[in-house]
N, C-alpha and C. Protein backbone atom coordinates (compact mmCIF):
# COMPACT_ATOMS: atom_id res chain seq x y z
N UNK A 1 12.27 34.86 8.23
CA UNK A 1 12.77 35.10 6.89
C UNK A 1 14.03 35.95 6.89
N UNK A 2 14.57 36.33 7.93
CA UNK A 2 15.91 36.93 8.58
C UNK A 2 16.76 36.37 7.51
N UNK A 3 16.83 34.85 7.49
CA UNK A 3 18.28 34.25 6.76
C UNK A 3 18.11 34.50 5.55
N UNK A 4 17.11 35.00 4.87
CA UNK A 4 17.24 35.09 3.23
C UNK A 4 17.65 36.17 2.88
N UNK A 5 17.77 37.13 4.55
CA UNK A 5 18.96 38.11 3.68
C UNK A 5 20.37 37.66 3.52
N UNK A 6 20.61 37.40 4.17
CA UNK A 6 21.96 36.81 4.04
C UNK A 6 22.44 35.94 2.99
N UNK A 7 22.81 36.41 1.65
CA UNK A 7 23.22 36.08 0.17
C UNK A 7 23.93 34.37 0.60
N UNK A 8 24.53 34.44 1.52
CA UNK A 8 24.93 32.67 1.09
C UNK A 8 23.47 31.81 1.18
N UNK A 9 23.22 32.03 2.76
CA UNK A 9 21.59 31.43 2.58
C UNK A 9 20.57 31.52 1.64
N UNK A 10 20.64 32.52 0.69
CA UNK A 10 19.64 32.80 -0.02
C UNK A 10 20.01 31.87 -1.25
N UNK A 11 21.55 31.73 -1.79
CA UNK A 11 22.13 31.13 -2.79
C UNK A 11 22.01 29.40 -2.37
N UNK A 12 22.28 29.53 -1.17
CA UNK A 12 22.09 28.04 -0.74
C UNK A 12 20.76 27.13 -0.88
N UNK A 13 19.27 27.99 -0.71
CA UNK A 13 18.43 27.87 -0.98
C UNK A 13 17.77 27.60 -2.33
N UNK A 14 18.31 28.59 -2.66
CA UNK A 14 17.93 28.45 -4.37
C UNK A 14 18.85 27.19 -5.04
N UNK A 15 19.86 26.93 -4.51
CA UNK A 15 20.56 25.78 -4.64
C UNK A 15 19.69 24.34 -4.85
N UNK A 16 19.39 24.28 -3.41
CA UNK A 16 18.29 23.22 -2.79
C UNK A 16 17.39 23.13 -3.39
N UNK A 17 16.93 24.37 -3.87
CA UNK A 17 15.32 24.44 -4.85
C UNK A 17 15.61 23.73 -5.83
N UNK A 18 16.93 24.37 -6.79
CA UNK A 18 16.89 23.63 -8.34
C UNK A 18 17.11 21.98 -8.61
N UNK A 19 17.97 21.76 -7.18
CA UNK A 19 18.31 20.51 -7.21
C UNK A 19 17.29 19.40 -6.94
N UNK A 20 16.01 20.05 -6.00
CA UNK A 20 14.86 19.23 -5.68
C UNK A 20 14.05 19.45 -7.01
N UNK A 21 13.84 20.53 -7.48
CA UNK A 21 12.76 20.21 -8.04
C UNK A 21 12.91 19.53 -9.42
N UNK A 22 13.66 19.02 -10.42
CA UNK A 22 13.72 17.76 -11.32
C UNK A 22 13.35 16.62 -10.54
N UNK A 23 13.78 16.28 -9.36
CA UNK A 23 13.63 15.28 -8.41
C UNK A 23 11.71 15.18 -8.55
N UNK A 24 11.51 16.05 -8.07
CA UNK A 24 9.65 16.64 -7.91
C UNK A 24 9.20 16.31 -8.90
N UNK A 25 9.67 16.43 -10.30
CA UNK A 25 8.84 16.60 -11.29
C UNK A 25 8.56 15.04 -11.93
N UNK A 26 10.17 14.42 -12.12
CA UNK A 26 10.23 13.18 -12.21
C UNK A 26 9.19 12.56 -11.38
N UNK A 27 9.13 12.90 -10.21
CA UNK A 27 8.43 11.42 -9.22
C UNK A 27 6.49 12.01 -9.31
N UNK A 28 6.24 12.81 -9.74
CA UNK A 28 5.37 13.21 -10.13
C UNK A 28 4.60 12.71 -11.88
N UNK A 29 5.98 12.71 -12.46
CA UNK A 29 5.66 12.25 -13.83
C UNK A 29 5.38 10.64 -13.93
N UNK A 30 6.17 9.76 -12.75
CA UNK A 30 6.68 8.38 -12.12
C UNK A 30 4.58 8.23 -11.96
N UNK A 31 4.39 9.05 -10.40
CA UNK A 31 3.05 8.82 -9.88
C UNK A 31 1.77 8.33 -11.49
N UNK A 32 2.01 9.72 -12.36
CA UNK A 32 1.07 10.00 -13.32
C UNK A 32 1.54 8.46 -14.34
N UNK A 33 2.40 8.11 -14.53
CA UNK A 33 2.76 6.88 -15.70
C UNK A 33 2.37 5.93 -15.03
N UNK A 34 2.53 5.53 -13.57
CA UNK A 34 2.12 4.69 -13.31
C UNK A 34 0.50 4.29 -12.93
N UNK A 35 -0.01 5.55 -12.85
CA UNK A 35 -1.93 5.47 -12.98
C UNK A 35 -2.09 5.17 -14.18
N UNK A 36 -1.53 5.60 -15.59
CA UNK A 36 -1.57 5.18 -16.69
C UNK A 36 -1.70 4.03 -16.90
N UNK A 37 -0.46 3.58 -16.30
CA UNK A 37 -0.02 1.85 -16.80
C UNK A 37 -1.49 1.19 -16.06
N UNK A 38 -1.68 1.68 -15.08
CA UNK A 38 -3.00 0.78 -14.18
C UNK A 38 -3.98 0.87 -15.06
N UNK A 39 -4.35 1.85 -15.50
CA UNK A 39 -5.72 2.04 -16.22
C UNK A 39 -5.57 1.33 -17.63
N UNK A 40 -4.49 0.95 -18.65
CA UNK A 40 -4.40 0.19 -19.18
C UNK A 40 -4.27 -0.92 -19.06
N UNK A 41 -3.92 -1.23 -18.05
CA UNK A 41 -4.24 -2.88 -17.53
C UNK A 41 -5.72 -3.41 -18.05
N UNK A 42 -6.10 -2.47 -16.73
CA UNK A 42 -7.61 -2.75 -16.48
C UNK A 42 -8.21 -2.62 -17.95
N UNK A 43 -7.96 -1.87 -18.91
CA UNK A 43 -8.51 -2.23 -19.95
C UNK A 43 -8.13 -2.90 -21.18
N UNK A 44 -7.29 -3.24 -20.58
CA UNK A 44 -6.36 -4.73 -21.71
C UNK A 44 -7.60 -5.80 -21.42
N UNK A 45 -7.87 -6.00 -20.43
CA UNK A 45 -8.49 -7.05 -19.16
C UNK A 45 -10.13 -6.76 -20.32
N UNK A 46 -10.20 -5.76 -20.67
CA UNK A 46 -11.60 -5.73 -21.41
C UNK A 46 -11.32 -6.36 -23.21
N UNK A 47 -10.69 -6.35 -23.26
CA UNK A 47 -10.24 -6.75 -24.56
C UNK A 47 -9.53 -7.87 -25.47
N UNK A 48 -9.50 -8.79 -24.07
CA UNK A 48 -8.21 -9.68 -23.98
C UNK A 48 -9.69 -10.56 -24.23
N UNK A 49 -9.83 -12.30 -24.44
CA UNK A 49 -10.34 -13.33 -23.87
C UNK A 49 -9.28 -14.58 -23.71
N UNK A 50 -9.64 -15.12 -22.60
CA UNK A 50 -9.16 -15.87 -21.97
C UNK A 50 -9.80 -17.34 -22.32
N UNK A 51 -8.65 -18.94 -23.01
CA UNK A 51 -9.89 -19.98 -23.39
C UNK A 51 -10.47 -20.62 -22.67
N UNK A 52 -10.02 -20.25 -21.04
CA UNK A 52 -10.26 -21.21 -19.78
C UNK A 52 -11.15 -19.97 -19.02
N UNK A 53 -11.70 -18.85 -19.50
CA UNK A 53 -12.89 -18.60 -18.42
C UNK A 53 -13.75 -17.46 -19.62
N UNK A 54 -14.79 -18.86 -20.20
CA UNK A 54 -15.57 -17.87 -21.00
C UNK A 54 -16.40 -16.63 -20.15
N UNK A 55 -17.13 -15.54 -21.20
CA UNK A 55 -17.71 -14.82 -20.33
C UNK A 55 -18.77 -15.13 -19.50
N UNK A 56 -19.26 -14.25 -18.17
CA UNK A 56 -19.99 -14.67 -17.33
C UNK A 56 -19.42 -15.32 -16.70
N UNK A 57 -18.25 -15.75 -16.60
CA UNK A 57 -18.07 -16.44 -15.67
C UNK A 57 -17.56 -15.83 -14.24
N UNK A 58 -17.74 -16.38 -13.10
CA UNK A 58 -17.67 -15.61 -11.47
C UNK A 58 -16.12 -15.22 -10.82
N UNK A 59 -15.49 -16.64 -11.74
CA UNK A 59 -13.73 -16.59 -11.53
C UNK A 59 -13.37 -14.79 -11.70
N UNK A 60 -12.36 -14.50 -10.58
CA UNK A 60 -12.17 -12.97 -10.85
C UNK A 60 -11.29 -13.32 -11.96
N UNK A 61 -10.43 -12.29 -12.48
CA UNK A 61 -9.68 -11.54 -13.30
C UNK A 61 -8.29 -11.61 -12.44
N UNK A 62 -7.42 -12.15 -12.30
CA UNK A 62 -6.09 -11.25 -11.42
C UNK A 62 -5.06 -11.24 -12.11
N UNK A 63 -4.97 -10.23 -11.29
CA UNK A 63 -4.02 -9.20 -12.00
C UNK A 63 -2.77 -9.09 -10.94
N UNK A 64 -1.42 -9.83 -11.19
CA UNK A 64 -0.14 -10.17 -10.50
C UNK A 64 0.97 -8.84 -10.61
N UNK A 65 1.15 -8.70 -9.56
CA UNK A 65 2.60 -7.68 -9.85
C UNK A 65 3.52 -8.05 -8.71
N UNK A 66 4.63 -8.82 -9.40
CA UNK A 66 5.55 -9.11 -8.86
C UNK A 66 6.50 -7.89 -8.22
N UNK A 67 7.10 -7.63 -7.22
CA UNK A 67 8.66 -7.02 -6.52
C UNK A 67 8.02 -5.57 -6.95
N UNK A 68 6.79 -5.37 -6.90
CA UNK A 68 6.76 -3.49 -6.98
C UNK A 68 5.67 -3.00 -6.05
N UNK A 69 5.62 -2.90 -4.53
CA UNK A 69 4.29 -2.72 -4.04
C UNK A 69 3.22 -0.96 -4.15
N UNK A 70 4.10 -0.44 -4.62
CA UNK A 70 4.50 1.03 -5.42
C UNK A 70 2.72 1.09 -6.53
N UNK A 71 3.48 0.21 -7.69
CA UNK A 71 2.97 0.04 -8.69
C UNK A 71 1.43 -1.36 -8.05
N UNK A 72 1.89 -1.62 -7.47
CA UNK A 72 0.69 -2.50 -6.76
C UNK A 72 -0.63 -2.00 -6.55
N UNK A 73 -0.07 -0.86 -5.02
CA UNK A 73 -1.39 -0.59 -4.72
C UNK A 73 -2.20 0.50 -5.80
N UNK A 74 -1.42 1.44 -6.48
CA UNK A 74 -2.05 2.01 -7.75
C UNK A 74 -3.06 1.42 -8.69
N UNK A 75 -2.34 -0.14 -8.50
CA UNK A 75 -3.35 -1.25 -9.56
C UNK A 75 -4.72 -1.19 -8.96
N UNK A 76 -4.16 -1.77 -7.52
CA UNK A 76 -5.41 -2.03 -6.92
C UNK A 76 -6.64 -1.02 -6.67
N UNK A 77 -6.03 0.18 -6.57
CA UNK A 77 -7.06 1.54 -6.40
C UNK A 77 -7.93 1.25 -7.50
N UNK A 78 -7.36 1.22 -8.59
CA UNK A 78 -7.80 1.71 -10.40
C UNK A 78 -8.71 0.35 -10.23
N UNK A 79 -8.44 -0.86 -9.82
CA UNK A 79 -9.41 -1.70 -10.29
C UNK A 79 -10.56 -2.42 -8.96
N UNK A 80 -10.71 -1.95 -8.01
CA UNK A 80 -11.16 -1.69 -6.97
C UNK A 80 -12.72 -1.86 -7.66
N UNK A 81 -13.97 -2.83 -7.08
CA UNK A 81 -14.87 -2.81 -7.26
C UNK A 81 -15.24 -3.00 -8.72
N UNK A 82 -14.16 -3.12 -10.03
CA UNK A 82 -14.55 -3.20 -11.04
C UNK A 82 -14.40 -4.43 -11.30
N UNK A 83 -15.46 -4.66 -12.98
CA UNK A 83 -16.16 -6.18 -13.24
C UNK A 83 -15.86 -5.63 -14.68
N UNK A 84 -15.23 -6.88 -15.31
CA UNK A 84 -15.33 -7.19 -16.62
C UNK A 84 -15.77 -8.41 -17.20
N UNK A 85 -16.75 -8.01 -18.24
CA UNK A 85 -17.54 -9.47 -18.82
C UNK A 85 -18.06 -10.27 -17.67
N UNK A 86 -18.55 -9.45 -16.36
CA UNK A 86 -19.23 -10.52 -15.38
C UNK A 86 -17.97 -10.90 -14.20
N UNK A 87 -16.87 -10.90 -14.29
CA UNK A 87 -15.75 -11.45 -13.39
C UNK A 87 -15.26 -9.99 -12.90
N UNK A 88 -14.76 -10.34 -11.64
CA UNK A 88 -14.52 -9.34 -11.09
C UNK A 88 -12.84 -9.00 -10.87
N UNK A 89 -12.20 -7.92 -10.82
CA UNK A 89 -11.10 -7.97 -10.91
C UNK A 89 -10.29 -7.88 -9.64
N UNK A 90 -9.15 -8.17 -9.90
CA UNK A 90 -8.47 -8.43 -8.59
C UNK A 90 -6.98 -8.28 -8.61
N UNK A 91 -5.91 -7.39 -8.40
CA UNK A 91 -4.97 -7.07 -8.08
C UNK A 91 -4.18 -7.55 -7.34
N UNK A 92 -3.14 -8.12 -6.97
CA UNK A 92 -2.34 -8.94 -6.34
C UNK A 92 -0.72 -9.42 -6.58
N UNK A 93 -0.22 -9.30 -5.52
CA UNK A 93 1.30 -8.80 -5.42
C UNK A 93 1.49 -10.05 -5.23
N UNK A 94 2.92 -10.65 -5.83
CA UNK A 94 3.53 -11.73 -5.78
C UNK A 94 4.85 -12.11 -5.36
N UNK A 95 5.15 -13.34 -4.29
CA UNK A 95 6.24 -13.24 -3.64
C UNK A 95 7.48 -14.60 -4.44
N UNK A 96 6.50 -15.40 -5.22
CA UNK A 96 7.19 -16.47 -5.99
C UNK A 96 6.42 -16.91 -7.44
N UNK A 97 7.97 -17.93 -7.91
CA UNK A 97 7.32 -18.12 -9.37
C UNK A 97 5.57 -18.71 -9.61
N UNK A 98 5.87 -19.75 -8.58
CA UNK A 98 4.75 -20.57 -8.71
C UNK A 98 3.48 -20.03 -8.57
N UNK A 99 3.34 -18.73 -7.57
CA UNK A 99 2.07 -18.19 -7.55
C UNK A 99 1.67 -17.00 -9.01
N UNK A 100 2.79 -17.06 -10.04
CA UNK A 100 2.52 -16.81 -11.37
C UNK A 100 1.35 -17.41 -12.05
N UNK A 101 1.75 -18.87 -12.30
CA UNK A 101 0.61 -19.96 -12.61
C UNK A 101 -0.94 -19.71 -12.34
N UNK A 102 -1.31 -18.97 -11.57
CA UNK A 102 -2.80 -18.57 -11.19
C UNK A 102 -3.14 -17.30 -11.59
N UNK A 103 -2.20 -16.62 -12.47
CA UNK A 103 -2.40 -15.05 -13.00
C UNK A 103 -2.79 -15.05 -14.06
N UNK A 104 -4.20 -13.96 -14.35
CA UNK A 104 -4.48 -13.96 -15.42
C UNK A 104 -4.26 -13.05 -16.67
N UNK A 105 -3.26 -11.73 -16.02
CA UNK A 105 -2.77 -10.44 -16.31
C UNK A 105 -1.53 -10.34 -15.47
N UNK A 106 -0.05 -10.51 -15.86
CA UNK A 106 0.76 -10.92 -15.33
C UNK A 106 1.83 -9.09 -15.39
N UNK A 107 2.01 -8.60 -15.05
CA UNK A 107 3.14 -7.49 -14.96
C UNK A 107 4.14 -7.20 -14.53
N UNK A 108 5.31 -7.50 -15.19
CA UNK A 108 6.74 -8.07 -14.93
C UNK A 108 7.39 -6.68 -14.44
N UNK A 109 6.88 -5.33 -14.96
CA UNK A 109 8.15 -4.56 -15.12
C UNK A 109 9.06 -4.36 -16.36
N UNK A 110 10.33 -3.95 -16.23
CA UNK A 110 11.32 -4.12 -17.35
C UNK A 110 11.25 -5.24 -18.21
N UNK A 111 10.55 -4.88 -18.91
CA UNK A 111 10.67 -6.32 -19.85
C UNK A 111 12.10 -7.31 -20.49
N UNK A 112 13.15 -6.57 -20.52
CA UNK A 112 14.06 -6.94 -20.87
C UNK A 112 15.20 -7.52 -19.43
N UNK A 113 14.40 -7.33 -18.45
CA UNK A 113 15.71 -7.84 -17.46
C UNK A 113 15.22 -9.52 -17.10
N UNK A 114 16.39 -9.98 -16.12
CA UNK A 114 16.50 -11.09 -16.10
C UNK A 114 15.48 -11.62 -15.50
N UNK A 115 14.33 -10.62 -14.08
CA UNK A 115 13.53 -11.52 -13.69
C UNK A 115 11.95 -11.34 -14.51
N UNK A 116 11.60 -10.44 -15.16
CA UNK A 116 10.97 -10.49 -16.39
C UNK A 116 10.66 -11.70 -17.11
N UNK A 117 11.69 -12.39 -17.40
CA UNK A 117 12.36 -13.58 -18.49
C UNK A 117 11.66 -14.85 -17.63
N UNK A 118 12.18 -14.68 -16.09
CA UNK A 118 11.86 -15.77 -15.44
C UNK A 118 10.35 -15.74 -14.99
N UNK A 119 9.93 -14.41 -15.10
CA UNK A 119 8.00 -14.72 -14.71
C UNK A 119 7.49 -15.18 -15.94
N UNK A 120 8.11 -14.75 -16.74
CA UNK A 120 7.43 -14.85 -18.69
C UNK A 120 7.69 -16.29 -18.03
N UNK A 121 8.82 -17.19 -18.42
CA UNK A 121 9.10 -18.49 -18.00
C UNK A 121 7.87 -19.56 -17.02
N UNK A 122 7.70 -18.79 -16.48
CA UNK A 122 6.96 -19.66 -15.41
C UNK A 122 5.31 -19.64 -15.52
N UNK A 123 4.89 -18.88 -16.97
CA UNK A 123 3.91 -18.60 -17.46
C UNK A 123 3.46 -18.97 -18.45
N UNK A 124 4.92 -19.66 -19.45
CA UNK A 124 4.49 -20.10 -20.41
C UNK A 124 3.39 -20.84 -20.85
N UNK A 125 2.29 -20.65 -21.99
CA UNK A 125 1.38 -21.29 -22.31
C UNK A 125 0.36 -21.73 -21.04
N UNK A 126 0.22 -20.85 -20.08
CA UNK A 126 -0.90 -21.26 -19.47
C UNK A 126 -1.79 -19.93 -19.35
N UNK A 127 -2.19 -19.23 -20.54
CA UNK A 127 -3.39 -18.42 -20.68
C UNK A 127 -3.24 -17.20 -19.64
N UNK A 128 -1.81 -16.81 -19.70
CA UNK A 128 -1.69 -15.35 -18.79
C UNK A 128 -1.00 -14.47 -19.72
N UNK A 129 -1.77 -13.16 -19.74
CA UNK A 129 -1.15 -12.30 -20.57
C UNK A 129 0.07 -11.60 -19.96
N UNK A 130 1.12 -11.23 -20.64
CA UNK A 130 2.35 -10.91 -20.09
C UNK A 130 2.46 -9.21 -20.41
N UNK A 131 2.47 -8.70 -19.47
CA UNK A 131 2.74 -7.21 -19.93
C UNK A 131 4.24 -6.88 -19.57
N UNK A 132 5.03 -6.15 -19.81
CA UNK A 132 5.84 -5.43 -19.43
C UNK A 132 6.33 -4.00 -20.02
N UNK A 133 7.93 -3.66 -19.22
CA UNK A 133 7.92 -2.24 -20.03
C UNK A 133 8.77 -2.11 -20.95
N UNK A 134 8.78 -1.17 -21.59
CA UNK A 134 10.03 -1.02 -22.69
C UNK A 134 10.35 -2.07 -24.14
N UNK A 135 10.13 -3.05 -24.03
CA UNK A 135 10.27 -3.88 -25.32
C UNK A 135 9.64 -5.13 -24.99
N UNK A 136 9.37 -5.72 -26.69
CA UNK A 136 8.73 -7.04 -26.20
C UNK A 136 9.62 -7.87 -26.40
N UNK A 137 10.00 -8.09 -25.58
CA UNK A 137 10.96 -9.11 -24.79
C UNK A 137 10.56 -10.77 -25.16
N UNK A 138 11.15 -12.28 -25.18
CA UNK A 138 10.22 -13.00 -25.25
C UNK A 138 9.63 -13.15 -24.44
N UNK A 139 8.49 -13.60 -24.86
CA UNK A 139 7.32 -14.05 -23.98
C UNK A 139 6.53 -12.99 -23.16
N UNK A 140 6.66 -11.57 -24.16
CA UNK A 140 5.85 -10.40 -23.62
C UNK A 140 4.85 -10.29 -24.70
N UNK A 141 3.76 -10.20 -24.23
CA UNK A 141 2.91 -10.04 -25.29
C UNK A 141 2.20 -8.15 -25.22
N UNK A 142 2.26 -7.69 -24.58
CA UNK A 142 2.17 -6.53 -24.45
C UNK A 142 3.19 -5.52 -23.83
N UNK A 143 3.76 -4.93 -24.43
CA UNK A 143 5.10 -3.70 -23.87
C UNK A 143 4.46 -2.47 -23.88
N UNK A 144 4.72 -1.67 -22.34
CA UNK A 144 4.34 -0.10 -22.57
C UNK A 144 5.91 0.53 -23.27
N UNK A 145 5.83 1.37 -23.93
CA UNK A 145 6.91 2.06 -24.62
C UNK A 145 6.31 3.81 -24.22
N UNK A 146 7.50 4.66 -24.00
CA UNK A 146 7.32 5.83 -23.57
C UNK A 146 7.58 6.18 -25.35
N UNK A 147 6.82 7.43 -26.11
CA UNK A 147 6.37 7.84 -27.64
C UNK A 147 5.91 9.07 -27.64
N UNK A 148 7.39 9.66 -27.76
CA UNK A 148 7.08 11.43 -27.67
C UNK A 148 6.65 11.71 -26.70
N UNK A 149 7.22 11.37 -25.39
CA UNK A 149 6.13 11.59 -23.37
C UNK A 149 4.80 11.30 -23.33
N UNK A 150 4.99 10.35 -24.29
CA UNK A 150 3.37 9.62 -23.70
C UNK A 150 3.42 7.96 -23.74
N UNK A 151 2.64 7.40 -22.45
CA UNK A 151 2.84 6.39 -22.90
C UNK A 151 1.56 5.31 -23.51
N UNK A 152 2.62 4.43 -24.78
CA UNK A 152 1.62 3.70 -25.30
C UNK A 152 2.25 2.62 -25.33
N UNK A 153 1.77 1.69 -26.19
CA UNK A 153 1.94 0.42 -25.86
C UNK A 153 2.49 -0.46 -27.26
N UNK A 154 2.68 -1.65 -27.41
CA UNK A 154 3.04 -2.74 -28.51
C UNK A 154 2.95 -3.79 -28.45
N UNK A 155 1.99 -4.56 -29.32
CA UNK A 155 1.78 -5.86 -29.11
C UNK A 155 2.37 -7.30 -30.28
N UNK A 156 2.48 -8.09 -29.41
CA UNK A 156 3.46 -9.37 -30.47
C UNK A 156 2.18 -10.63 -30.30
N UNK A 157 1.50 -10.15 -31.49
CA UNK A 157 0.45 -11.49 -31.31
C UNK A 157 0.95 -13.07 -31.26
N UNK A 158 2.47 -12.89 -31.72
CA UNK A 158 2.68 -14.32 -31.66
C UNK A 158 2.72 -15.00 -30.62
N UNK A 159 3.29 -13.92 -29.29
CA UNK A 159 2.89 -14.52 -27.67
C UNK A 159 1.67 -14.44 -27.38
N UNK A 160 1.05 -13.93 -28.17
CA UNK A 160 -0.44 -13.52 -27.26
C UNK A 160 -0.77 -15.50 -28.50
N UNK A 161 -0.63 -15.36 -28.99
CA UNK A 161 -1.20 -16.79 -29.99
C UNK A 161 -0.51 -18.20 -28.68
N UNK A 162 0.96 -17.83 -28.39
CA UNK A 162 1.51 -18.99 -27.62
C UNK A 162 0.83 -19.28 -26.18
N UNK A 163 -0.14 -17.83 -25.72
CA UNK A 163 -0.03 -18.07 -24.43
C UNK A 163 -2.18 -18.43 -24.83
N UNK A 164 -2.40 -18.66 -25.76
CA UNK A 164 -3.43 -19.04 -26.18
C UNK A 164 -4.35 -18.31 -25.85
N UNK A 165 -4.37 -16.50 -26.10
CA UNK A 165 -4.96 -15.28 -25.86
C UNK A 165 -5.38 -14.58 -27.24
N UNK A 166 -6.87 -14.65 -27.12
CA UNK A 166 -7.17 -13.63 -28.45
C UNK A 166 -7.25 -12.32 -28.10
N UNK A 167 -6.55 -11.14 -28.95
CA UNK A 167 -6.55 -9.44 -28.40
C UNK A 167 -7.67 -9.16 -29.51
N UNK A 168 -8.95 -8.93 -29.04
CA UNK A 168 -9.76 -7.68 -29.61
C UNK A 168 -8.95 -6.70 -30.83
N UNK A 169 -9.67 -7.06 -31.73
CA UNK A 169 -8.96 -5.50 -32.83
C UNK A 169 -9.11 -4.44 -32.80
N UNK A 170 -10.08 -4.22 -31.91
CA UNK A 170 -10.18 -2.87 -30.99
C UNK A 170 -8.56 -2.26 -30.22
N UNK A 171 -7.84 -3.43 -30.09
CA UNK A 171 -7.14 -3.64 -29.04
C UNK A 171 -6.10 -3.00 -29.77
N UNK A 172 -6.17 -3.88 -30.83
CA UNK A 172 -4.68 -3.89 -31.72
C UNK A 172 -4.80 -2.49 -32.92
N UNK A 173 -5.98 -1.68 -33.00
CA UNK A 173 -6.18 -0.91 -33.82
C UNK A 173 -5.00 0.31 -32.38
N UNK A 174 -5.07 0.23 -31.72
CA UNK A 174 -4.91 1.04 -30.42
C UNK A 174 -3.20 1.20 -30.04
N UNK A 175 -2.72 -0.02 -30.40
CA UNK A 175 -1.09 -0.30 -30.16
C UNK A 175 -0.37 0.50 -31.32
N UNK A 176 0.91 0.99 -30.80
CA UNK A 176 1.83 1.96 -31.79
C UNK A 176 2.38 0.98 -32.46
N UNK A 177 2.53 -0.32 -32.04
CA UNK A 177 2.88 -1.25 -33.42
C UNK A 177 2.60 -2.83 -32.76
N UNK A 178 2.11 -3.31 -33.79
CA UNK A 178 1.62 -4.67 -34.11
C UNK A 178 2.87 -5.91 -34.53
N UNK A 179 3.23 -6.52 -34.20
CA UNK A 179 4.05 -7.45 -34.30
C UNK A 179 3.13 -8.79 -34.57
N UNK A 180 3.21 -9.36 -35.84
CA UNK A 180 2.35 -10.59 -36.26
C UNK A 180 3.41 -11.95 -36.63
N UNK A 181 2.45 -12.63 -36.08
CA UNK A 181 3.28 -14.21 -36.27
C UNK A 181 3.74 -14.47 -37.55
């Protein structure tokens, strides 16, 4: 601890400190939003029905996350061993459009950027709910929105109607705003 007498080292330090720690807090706040976003998945997944796998049925639940393995394995922790309505859930990272088509909880990310647009696209009308972040974008039927540092969510039943998904009013009592056909 010799060098912390020495006023440049000590200034240099405290330097280093202020500059890391926004860095710290952010990727800390990053960790905590993104357990969030997981745990709302998983319970969208309770609230959602699907017209191609009534309940009881054995077909899992999956749950796609394209280009984020970050936000992936978080999913997968949170839904690890869990069962909704009898089906079991399942988490899974995606390397192309086509393996979209088999998702039953689809999570784009930025809802408003270009490859967003193209998973929504490759999803159309085949009974996958589209989540993403920040706005509902077309063909998002669920957006997380950050609301006073917390995050919640917004739903556009008219995609959830196109992609032939009924949301629980449980669901929709729950969203900071409702968007109706």
């Amino acid at each position: 601890m010799a060098f912390l007498r020495r006023p440049r080292a000590a200034i240099g330090i405290a330097i280093l400190w202020a500059a890391l720690c926004p860095h710290l807090a952010l990727a800390q706040r990053s960790a905590a939003e993104e357990q969030i976003k997981a745990v709302f998945l998983f319970n969208f997944a309770k609230y959602v029905d699907w017209p191609d796998a009534p309940a009881g049925t054995s077909a899992s639940i999956r749950m796609c996350v394209p280009a984020n393995p970050q936000f992936l394995a978080v999913l997968q922790t949170t839904v690890q061993g869990e069962v909704v309505n009898g089906r079991p859930l399942t988490a899974m990272g995606l390397e192309g459009l086509d393996g979209a088509r088999d998702c039953d909880i689809l999570y784009v990310g930025n809802a408003s950027s270009r490859d967003a647009a193209a998973w929504s696209t490759a999803v159309r009308g085949r009974h996958t709910l589209t989540v993403g972040d920040g706005t509902l974008a077309e063909g998002i039927v669920i957006a997380f929105v950050r609301d006073q540092n917390r995050v919640r969510f917004d739903i556009n039943r008219a995609a959830a109607g196109q992609q032939h998904l009924s949301i629980s009013s449980r669901l929709l009592d729950l969203a900071r705003r409702v968007v109706e056909p």
